[in-house]
N, C-alpha and C. Protein backbone atom coordinates (compact mmCIF):
# COMPACT_ATOMS: atom_id res chain seq x y z
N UNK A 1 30.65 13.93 11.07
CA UNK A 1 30.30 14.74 9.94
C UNK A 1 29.67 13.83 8.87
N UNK A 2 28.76 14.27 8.34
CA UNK A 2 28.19 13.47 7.23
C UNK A 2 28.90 13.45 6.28
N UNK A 3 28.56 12.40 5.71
CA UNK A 3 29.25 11.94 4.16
C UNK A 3 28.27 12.40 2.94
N UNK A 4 27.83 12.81 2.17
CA UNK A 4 27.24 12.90 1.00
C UNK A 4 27.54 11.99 0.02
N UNK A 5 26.41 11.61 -0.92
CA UNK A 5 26.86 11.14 -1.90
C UNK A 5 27.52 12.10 -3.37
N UNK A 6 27.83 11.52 -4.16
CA UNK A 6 27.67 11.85 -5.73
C UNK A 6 26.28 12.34 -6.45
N UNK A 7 26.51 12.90 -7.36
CA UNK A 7 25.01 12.30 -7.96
C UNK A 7 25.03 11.26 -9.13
N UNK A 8 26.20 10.52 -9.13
CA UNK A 8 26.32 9.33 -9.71
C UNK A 8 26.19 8.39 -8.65
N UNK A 9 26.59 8.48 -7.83
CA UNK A 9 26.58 7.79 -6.89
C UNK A 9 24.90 7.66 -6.24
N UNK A 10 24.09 8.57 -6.12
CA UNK A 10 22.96 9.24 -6.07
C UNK A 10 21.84 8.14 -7.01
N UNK A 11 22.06 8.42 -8.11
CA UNK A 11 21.51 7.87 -9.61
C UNK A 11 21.82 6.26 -9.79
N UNK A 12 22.74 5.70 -8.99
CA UNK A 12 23.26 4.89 -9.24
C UNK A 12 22.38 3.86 -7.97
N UNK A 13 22.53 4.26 -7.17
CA UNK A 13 21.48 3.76 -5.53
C UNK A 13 19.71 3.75 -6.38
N UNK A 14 19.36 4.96 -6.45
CA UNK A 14 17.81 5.38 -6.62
C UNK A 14 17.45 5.18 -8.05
N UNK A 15 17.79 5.02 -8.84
CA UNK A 15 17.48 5.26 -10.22
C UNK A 15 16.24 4.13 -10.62
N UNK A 16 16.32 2.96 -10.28
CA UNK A 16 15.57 2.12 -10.70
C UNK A 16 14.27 2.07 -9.78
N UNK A 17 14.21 3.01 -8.67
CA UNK A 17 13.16 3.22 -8.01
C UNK A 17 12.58 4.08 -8.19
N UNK A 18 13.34 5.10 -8.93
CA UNK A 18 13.02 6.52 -9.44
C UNK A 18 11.83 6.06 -10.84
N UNK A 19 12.46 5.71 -11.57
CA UNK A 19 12.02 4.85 -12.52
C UNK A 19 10.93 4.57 -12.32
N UNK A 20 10.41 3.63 -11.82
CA UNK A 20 9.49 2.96 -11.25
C UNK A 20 8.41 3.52 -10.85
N UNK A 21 8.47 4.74 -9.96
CA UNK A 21 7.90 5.93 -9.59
C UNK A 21 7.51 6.46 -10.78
N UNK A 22 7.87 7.22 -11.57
CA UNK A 22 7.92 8.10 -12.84
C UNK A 22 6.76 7.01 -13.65
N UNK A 23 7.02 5.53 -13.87
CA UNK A 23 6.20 4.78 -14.63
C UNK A 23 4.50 4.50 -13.95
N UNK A 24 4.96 4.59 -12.65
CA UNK A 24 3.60 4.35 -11.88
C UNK A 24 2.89 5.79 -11.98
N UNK A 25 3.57 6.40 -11.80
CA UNK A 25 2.64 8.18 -12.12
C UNK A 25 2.08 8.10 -13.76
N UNK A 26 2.59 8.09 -14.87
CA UNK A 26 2.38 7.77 -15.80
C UNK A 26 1.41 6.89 -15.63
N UNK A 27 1.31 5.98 -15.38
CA UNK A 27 0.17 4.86 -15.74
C UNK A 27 -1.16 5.45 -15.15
N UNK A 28 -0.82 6.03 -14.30
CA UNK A 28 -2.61 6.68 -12.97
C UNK A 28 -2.94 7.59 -14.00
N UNK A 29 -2.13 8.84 -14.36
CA UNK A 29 -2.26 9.80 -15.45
C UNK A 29 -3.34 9.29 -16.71
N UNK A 30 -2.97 7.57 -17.28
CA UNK A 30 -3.30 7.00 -18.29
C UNK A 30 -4.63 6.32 -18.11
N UNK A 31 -4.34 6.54 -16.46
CA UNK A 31 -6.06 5.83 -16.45
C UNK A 31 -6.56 6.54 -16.14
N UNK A 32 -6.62 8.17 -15.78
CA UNK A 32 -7.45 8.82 -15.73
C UNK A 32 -7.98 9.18 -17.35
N UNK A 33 -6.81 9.39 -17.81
CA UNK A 33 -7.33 9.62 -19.26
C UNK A 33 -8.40 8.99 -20.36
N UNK A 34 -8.95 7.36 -19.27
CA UNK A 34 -9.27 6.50 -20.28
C UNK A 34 -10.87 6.60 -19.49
N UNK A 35 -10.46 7.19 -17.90
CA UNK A 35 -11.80 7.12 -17.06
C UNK A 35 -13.00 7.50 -17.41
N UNK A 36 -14.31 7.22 -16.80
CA UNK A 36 -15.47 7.66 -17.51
C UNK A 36 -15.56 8.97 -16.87
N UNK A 37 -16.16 10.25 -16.76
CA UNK A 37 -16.30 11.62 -15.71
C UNK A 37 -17.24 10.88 -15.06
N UNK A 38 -16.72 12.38 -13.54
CA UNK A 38 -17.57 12.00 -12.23
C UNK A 38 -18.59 12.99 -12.31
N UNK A 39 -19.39 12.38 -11.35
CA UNK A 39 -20.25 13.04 -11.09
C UNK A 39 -20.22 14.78 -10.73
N UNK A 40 -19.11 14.76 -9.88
CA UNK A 40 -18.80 15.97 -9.15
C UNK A 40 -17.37 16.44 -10.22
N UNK A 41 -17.41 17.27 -11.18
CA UNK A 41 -16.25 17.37 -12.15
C UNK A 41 -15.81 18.12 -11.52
N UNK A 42 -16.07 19.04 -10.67
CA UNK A 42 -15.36 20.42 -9.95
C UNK A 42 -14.82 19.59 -8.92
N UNK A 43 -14.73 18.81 -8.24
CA UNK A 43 -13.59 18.16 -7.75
C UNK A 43 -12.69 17.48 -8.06
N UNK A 44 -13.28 16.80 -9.41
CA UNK A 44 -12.13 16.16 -9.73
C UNK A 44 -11.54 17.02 -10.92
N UNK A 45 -11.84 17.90 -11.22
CA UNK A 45 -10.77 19.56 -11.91
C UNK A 45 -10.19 19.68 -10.95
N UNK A 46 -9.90 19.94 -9.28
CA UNK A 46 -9.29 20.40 -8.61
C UNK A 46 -8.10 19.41 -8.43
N UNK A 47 -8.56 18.35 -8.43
CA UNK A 47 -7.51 17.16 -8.01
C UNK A 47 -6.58 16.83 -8.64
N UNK A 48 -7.21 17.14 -10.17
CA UNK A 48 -6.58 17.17 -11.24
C UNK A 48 -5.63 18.33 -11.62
N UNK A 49 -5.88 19.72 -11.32
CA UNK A 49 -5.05 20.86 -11.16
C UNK A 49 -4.08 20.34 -10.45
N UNK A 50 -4.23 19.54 -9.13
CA UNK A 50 -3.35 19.47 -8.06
C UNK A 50 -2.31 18.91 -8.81
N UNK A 51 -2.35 17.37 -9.10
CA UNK A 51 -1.46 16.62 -9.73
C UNK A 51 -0.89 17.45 -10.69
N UNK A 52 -1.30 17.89 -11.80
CA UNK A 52 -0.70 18.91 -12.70
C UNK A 52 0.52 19.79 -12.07
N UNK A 53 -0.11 20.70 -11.28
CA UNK A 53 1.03 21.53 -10.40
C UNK A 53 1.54 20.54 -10.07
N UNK A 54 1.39 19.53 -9.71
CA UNK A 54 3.13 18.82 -8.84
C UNK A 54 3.85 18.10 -9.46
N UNK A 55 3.45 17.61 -10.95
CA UNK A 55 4.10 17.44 -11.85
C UNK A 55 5.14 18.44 -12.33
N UNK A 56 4.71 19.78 -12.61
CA UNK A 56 5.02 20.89 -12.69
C UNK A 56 6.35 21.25 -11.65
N UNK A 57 5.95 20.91 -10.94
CA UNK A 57 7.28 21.27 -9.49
C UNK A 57 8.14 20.35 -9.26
N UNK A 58 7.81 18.86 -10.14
CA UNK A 58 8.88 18.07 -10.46
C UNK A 58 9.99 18.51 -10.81
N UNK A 59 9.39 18.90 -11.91
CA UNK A 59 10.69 19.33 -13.31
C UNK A 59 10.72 20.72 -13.12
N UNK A 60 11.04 21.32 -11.77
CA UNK A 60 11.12 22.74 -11.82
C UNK A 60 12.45 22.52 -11.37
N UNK A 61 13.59 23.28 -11.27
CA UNK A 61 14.82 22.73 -10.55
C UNK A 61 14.93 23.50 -9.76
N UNK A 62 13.59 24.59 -9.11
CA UNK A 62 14.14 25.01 -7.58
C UNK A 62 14.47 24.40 -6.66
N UNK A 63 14.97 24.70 -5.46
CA UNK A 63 15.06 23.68 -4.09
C UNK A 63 13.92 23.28 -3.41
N UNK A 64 13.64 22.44 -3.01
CA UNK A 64 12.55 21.67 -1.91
C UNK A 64 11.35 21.49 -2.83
N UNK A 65 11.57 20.67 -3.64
CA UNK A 65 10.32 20.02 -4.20
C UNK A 65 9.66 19.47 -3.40
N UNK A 66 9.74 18.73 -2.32
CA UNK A 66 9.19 18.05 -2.00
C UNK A 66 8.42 18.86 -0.59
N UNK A 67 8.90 19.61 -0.32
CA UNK A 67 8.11 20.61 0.75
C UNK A 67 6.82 21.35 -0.29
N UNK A 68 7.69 21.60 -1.41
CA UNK A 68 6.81 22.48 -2.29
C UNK A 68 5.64 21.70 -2.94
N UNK A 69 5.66 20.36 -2.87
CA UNK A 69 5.04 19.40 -3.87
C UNK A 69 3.23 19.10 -2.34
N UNK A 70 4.59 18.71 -1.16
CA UNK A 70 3.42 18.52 -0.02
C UNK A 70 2.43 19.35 0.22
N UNK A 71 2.77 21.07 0.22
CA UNK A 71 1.87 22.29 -0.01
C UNK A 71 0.93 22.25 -0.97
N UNK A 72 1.24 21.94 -2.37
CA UNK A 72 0.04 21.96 -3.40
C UNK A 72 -1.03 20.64 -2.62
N UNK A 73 -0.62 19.72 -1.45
CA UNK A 73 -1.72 18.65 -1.65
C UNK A 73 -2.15 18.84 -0.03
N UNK A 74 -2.06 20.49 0.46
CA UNK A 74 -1.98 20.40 1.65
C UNK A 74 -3.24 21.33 2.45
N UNK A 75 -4.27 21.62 2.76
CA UNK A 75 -5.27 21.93 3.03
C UNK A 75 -4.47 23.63 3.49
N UNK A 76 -5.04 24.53 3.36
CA UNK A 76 -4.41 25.83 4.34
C UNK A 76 -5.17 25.78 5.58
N UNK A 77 -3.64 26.18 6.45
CA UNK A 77 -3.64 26.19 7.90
C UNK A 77 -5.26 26.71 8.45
N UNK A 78 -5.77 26.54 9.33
CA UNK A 78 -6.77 26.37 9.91
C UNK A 78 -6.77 26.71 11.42
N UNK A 79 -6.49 27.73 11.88
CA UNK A 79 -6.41 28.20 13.38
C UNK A 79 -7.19 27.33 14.54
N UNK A 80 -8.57 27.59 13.66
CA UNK A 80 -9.81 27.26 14.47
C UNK A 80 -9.86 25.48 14.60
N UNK A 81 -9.38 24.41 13.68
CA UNK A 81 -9.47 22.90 13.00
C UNK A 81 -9.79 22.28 14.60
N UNK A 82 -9.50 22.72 15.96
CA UNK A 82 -9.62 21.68 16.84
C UNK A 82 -11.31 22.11 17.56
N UNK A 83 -11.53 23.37 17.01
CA UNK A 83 -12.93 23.67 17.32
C UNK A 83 -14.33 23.08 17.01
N UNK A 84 -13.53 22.01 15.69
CA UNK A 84 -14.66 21.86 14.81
C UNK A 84 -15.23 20.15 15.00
């Protein structure tokens, strides 16, 4: 049977990696902010929506962020994809 942790126990393991994470997102955020625009702005609006929403689904406290986070960066299914 599995053991679980705490979420002190949890926080206490991950926190400084968590951290770390959270500061490295922040910083990309900061250099987009400082970036010159692209050529193609309608893609990089989209890319930029993307990140937004998954920021967004960070700090949402439903379950499966991370299923939910992979979907916003995830192309829709494609029946035909081995045709092409």
């Amino acid at each position: 049977m599995p053991t679980f942790l705490t979420q002190q126990e949890t926080l206490d393991m991950f926190f400084l990696e968590m951290r770390s994470r959270v500061l490295e997102l922040a910083a990309g955020l900061d250099r987009l902010d400082f970036a010159h625009a692209e050529s193609d702005p309608q893609r990089t609006a989209s890319r930029q929506d993307q990140l937004k929403h998954a920021v967004g689904a960070l700090l949402d406290e439903a379950p499966q962020r991370t299923q939910r986070i992979q979907l916003i960066f995830s192309d829709p299914y494609d029946a035909a994809w081995r045709t092409r």
